[in-house]
N, C-alpha and C. Protein backbone atom coordinates (compact mmCIF):
# COMPACT_ATOMS: atom_id res chain seq x y z
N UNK A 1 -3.09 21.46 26.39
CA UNK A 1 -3.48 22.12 25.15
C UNK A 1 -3.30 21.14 23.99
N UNK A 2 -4.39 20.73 23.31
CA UNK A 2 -4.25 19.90 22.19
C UNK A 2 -3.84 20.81 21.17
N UNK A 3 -3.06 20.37 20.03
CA UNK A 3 -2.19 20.68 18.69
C UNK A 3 -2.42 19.85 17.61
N UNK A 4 -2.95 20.03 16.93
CA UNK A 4 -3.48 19.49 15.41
C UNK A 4 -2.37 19.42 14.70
N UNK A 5 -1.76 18.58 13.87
CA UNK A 5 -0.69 18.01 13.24
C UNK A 5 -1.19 17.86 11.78
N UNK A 6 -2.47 17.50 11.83
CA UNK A 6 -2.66 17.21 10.16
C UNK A 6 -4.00 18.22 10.07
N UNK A 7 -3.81 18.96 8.96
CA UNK A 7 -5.34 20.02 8.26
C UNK A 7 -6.43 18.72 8.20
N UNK A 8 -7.47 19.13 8.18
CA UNK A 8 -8.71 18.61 7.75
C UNK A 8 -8.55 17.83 6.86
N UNK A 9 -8.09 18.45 5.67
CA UNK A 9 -7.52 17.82 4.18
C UNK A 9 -6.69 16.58 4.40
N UNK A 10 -5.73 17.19 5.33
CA UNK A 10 -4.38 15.70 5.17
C UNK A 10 -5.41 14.79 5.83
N UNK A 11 -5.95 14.65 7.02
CA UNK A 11 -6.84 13.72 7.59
C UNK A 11 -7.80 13.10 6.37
N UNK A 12 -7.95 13.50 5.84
CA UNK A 12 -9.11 12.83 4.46
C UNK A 12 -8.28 12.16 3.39
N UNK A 13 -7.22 12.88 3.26
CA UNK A 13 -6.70 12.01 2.35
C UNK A 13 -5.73 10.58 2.97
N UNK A 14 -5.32 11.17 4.17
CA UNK A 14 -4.77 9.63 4.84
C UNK A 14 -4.49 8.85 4.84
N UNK A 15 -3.96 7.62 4.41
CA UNK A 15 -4.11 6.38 3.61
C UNK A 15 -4.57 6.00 2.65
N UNK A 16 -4.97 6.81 2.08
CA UNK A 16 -5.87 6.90 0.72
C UNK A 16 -5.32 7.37 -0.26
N UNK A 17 -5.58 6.62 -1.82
CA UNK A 17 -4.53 6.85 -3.07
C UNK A 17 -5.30 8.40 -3.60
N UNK A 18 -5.31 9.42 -3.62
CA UNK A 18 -5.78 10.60 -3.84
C UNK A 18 -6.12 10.95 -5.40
N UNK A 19 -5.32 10.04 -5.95
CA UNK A 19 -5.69 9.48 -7.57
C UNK A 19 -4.79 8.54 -8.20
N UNK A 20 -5.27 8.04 -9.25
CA UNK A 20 -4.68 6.43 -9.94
C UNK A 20 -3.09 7.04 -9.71
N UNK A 21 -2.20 5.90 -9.24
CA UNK A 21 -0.93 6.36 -9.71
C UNK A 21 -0.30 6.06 -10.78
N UNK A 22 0.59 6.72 -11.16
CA UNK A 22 1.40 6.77 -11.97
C UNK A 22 2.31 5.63 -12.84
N UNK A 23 2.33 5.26 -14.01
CA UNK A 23 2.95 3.95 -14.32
C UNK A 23 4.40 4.60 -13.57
N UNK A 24 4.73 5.32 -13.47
CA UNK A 24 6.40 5.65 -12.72
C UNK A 24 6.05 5.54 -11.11
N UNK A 25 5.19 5.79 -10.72
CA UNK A 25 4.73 5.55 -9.59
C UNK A 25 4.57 3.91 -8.84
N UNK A 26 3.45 3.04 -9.87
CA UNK A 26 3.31 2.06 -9.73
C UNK A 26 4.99 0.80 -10.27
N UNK A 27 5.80 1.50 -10.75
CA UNK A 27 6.89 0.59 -10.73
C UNK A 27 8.02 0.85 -9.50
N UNK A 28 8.17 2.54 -9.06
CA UNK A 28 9.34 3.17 -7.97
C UNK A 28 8.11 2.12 -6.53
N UNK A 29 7.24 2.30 -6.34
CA UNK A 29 6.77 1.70 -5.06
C UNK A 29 5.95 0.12 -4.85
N UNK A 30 5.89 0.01 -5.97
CA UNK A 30 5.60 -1.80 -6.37
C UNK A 30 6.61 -3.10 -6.07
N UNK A 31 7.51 -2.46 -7.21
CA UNK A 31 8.21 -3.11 -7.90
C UNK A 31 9.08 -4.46 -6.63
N UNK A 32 8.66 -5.76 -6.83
CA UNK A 32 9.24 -6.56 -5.58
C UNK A 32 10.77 -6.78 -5.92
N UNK A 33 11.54 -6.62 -5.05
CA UNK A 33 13.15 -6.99 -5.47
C UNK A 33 13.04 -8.48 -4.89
N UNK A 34 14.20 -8.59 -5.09
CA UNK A 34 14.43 -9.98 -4.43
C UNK A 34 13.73 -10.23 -3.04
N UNK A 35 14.29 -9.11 -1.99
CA UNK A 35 13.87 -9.94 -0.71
C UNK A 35 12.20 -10.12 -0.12
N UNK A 36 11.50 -9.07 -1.33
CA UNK A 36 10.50 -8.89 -0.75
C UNK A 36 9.60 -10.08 -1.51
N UNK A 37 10.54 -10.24 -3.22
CA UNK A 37 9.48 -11.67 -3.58
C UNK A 37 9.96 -12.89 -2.17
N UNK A 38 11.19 -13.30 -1.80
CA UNK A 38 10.95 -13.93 -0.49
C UNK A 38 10.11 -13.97 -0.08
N UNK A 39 9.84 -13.00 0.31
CA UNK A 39 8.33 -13.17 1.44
C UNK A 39 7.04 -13.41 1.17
N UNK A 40 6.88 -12.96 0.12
CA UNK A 40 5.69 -12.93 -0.57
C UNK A 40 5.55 -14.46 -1.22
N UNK A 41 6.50 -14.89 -1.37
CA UNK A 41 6.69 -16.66 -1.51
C UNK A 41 6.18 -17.23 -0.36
N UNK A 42 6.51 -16.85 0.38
CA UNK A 42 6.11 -17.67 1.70
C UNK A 42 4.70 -17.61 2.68
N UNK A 43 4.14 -16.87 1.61
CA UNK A 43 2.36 -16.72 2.07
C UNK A 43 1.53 -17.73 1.24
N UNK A 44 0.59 -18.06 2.01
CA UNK A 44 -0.26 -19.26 1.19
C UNK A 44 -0.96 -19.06 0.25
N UNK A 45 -1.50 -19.29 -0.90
CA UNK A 45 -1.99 -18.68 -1.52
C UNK A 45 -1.72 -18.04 -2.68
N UNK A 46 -2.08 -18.02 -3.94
CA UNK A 46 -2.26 -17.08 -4.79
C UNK A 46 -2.55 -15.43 -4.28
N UNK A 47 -3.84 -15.45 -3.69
CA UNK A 47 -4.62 -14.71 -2.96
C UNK A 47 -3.59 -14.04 -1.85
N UNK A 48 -3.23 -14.77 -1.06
CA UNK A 48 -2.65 -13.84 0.13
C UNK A 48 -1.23 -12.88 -0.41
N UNK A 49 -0.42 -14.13 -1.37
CA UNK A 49 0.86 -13.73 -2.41
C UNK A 49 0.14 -12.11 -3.05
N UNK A 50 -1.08 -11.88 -3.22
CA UNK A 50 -1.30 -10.53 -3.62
C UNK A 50 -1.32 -10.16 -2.89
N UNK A 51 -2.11 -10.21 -1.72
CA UNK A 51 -2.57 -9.25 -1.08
C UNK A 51 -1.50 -8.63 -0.03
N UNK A 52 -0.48 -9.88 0.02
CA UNK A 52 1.00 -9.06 1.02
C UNK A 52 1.60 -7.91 -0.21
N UNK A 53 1.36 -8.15 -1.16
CA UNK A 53 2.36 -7.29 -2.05
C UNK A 53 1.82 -6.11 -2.36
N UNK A 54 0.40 -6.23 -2.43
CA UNK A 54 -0.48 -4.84 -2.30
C UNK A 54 -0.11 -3.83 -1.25
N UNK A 55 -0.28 -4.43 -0.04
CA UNK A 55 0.27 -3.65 1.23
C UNK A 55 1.42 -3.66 1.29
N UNK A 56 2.62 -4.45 0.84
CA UNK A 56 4.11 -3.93 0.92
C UNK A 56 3.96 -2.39 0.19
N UNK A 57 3.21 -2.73 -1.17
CA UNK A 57 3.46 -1.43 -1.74
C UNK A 57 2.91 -0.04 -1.65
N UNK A 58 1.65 -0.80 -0.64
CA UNK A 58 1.08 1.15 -0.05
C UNK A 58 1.39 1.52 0.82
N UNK A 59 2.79 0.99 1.63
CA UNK A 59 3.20 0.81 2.70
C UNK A 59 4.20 2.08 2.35
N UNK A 60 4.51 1.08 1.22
CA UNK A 60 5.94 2.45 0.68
C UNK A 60 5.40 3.66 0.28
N UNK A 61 4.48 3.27 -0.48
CA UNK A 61 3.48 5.03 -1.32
C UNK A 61 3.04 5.53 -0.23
N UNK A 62 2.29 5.12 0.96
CA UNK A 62 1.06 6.00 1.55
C UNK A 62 1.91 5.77 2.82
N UNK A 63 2.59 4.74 3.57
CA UNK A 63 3.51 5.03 4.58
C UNK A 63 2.04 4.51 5.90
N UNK A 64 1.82 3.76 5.10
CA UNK A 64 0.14 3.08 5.79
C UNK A 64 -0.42 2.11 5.30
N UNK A 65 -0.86 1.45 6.17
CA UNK A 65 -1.61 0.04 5.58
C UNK A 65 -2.84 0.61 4.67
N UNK A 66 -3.46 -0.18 3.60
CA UNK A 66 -4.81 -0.05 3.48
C UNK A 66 -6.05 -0.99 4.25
N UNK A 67 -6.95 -0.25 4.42
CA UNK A 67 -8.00 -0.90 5.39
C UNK A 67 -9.18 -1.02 3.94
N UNK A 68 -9.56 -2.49 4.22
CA UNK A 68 -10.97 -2.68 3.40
C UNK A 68 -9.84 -3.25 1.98
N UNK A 69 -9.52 -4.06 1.89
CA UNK A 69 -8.86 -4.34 0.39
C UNK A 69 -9.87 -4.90 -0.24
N UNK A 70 -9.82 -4.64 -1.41
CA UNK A 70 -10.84 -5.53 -2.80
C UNK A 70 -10.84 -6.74 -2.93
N UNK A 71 -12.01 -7.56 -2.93
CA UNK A 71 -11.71 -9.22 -3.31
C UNK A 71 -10.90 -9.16 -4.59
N UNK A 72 -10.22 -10.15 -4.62
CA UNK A 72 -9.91 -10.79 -5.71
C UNK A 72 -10.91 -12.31 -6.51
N UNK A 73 -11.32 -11.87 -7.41
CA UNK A 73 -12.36 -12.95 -7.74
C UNK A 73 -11.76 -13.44 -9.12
């Protein structure tokens, strides 16, 4: 017998920011402390230095990677 865990709804919203967050939002799940600028040091790049820190931080908000990230141009 299959059992559905998430409504229709939670499935749509999923990994997905459901609207702009919050400047209290964007500093509680952003914000790099020490160990995480570490790491984020140690990626090549300008470019990649964002793009690990993007996903550290929707990692924490959404508890999920994002798929499809935005160029940076």
């Amino acid at each position: 017998m299959q059992h559905e865990c998430l409504s229709d709804e939670q499935v749509s919203r999923y990994g997905r920011f459901v609207a702009d967050p919050t400047p209290e939002e964007l500093e509680r799940f952003f914000f790099l402390d020490e160990a995480a600028l570490a790491q984020a040091r140690m990626r090549r790049g300008m470019e990649n230095r964002l793009g690990w820190s993007l996903q550290w931080g929707t990692v924490r908000m959404l508890g999920t990677f994002l798929t499809g990230l935005p160029l940076v141009t």
